[in-house]
C-alpha atoms as a PDB file:
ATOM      1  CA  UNK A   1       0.000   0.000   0.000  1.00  0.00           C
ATOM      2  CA  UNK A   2       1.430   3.205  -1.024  1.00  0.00           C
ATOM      3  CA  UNK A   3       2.004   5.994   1.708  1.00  0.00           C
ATOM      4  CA  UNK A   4      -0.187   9.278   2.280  1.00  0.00           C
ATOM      5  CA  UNK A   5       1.722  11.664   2.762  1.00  0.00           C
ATOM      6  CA  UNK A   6       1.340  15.698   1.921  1.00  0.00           C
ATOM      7  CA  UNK A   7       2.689  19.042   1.801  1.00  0.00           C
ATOM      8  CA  UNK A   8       1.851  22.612   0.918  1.00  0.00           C
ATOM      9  CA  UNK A   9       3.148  25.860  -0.122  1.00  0.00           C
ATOM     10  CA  UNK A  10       1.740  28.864   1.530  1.00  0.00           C
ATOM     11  CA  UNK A  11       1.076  31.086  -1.443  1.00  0.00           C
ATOM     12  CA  UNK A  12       1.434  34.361   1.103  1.00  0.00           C
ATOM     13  CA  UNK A  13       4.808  33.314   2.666  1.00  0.00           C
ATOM     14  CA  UNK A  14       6.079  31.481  -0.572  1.00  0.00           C
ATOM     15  CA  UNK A  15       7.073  28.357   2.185  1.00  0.00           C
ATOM     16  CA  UNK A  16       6.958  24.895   0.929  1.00  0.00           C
ATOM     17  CA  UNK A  17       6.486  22.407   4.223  1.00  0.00           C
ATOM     18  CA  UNK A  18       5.557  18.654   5.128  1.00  0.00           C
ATOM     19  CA  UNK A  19       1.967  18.100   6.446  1.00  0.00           C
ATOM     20  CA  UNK A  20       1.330  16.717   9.459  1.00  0.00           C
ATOM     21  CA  UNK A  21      -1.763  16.703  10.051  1.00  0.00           C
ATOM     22  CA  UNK A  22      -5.397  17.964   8.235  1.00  0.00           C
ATOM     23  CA  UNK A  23      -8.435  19.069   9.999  1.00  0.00           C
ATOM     24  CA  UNK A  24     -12.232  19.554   8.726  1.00  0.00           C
ATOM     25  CA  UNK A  25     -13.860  20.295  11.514  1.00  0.00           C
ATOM     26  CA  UNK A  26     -17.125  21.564  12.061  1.00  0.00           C
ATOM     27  CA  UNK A  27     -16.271  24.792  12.974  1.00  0.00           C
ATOM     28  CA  UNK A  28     -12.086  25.124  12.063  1.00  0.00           C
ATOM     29  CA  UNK A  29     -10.793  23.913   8.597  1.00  0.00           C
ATOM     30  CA  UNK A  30      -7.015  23.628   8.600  1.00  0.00           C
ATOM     31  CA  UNK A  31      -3.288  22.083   7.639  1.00  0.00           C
ATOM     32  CA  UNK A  32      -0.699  21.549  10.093  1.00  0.00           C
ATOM     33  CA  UNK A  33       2.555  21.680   8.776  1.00  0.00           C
ATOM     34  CA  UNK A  34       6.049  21.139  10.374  1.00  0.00           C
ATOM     35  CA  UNK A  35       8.016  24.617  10.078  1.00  0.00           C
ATOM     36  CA  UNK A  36      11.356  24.172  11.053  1.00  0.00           C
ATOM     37  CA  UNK A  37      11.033  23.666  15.454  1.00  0.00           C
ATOM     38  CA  UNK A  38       7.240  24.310  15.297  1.00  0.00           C
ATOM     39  CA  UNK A  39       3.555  23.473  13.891  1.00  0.00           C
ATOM     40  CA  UNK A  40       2.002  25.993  12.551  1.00  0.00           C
ATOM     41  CA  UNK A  41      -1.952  26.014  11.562  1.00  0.00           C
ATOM     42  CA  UNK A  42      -2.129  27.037   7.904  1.00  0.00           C
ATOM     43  CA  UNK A  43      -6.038  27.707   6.398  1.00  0.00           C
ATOM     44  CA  UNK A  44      -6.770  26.114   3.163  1.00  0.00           C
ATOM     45  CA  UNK A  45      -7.908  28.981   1.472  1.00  0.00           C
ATOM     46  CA  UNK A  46      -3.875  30.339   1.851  1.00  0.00           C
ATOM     47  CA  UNK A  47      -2.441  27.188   0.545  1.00  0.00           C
ATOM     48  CA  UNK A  48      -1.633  24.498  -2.460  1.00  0.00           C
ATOM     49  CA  UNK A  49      -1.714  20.860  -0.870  1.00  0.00           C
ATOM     50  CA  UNK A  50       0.785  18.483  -2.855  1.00  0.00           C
ATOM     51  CA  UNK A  51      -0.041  14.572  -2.445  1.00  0.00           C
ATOM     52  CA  UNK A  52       3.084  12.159  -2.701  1.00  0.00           C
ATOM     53  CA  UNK A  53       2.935   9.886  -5.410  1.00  0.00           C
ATOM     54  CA  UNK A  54       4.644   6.695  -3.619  1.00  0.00           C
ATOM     55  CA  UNK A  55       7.266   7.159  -6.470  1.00  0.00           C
ATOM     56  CA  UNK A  56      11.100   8.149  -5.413  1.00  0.00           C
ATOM     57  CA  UNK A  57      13.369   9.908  -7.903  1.00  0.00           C
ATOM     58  CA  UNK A  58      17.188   8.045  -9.131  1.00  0.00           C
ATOM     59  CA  UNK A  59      18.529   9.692  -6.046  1.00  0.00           C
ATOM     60  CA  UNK A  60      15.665   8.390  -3.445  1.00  0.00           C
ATOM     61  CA  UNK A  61      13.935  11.383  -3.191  1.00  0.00           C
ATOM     62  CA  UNK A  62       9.649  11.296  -2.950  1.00  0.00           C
ATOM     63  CA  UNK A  63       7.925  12.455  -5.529  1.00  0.00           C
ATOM     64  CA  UNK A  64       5.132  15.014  -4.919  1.00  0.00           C
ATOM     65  CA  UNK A  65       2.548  17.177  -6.677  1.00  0.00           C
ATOM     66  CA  UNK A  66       3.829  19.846  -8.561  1.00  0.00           C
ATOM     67  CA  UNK A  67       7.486  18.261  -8.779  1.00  0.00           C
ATOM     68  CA  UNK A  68       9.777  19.390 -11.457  1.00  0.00           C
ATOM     69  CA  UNK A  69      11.234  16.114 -13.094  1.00  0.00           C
ATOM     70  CA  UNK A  70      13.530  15.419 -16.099  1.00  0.00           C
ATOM     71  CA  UNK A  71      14.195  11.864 -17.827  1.00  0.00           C
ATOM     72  CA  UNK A  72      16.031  11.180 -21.455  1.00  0.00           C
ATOM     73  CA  UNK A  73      19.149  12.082 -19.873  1.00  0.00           C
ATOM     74  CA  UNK A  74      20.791   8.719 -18.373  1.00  0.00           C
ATOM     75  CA  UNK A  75      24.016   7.218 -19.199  1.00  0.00           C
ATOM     76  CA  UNK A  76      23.634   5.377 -22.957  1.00  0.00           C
ATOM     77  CA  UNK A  77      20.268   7.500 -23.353  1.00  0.00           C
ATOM     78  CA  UNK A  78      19.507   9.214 -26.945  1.00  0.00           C
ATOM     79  CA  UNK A  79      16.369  10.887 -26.041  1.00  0.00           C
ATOM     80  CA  UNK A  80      15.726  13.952 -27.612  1.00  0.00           C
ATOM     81  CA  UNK A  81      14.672  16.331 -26.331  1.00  0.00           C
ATOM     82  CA  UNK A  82      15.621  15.546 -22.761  1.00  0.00           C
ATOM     83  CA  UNK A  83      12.322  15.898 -21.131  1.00  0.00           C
ATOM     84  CA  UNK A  84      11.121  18.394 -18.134  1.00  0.00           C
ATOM     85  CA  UNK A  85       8.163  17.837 -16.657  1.00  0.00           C
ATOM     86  CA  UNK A  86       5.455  18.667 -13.714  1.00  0.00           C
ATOM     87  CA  UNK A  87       3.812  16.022 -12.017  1.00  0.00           C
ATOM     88  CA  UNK A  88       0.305  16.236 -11.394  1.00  0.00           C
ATOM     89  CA  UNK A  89      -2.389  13.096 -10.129  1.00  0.00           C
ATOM     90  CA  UNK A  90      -5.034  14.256 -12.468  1.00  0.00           C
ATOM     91  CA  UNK A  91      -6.566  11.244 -11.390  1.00  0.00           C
ATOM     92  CA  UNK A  92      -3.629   9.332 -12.006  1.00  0.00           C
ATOM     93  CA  UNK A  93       0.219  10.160 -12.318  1.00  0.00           C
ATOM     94  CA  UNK A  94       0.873  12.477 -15.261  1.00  0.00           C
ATOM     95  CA  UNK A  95       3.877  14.262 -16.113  1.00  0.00           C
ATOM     96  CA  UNK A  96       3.416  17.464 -17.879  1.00  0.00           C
ATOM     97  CA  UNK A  97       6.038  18.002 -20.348  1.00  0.00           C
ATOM     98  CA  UNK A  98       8.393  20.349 -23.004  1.00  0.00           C
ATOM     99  CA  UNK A  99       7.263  16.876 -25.513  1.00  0.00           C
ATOM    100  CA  UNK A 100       3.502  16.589 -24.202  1.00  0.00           C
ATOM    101  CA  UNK A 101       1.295  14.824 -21.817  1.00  0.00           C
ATOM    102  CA  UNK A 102       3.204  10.945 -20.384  1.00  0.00           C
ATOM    103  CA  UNK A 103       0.681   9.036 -18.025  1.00  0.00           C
ATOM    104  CA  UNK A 104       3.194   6.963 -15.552  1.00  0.00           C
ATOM    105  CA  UNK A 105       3.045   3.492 -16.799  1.00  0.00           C
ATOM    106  CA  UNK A 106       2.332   4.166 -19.659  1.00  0.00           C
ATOM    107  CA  UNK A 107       5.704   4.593 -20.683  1.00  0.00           C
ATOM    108  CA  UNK A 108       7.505   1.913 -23.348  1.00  0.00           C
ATOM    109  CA  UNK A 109       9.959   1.062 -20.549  1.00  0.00           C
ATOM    110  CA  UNK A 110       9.048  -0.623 -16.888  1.00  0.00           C
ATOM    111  CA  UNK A 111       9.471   1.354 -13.618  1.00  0.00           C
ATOM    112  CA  UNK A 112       9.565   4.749 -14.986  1.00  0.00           C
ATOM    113  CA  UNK A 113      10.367   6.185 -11.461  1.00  0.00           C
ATOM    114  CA  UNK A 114      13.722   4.679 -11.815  1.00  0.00           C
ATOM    115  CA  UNK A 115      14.838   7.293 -14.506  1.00  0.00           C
ATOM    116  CA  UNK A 116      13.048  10.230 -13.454  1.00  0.00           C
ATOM    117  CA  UNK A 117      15.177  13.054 -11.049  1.00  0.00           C
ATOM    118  CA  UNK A 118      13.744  15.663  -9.219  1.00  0.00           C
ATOM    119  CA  UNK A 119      14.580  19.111 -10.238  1.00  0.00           C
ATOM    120  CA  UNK A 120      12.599  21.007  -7.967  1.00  0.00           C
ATOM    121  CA  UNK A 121       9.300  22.140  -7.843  1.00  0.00           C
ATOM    122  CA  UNK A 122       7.105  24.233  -9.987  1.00  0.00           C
ATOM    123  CA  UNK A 123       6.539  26.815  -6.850  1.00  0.00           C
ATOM    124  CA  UNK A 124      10.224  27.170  -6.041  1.00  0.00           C
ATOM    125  CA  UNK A 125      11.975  26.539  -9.249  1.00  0.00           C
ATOM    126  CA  UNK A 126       9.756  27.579 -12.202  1.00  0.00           C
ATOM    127  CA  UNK A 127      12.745  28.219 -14.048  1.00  0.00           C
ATOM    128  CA  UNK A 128      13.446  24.393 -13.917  1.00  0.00           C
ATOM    129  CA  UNK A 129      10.505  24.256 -16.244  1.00  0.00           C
ATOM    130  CA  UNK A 130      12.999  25.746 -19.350  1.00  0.00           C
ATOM    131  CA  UNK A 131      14.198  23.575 -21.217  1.00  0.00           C
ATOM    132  CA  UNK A 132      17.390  24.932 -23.264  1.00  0.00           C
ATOM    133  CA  UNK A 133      17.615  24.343 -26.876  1.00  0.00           C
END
């Protein structure tokens, strides 16, 4: 079973954290999210909530919503263009990218994850999105 896990960037405070907890409540609606030493209460309305994918980058690094990745570049690879791309579970994995729209799994080789590298994210690094000629 793959792991839930979240995180959001606070559109005011341009802060990217883990998510440790999310509340609907009747009368309080909120994320809690790890901040360095402390928890801080963040209001949905403020924020962009990323979902993990249960995929890990080359490097062993999770794989989130809105995640800048780029494949076509491994040793003995002749892709071309190398490709950038944002992930998004739209409902499944998708990778938005410079060459169009790839749907993890859906990819002529097996265990895709396994060539894919994080970048950065589309919130932090938009400029990871350009791809040079």
């Amino acid at each position: 079973m793959r792991e839930i896990k979240f995180r959001a960037w606070h559109k005011t405070y341009d802060l990217l954290c883990d998510v440790v907890e999310i509340v609907f409540g009747d009368d309080d609606n909120y994320v809690a999210v790890e901040n360095g030493e402390y928890i801080e209460r963040w209001r949905f309305d403020d924020i962009e909530l990323m979902q993990y994918t249960g995929l890990k980058d080359v490097h062993g690094v999770k794989i989130y919503e809105g995640d800048i990745v780029k494949w076509g570049d491994q040793p003995n690879g002749h892709e071309s263009p190398i490709r950038i791309g944002v992930v998004e579970l739209n409902p499944d994995i998708q990778f938005i990218t410079n060459a169009g729209i790839f749907e993890y799994g859906r990819f002529a080789y097996k265990e895709t994850n396994k060539y894919l590298t994080v970048i950065g994210n589309k919130f932090e690094n938009p400029e990871s999105l350009e791809v040079a000629e």
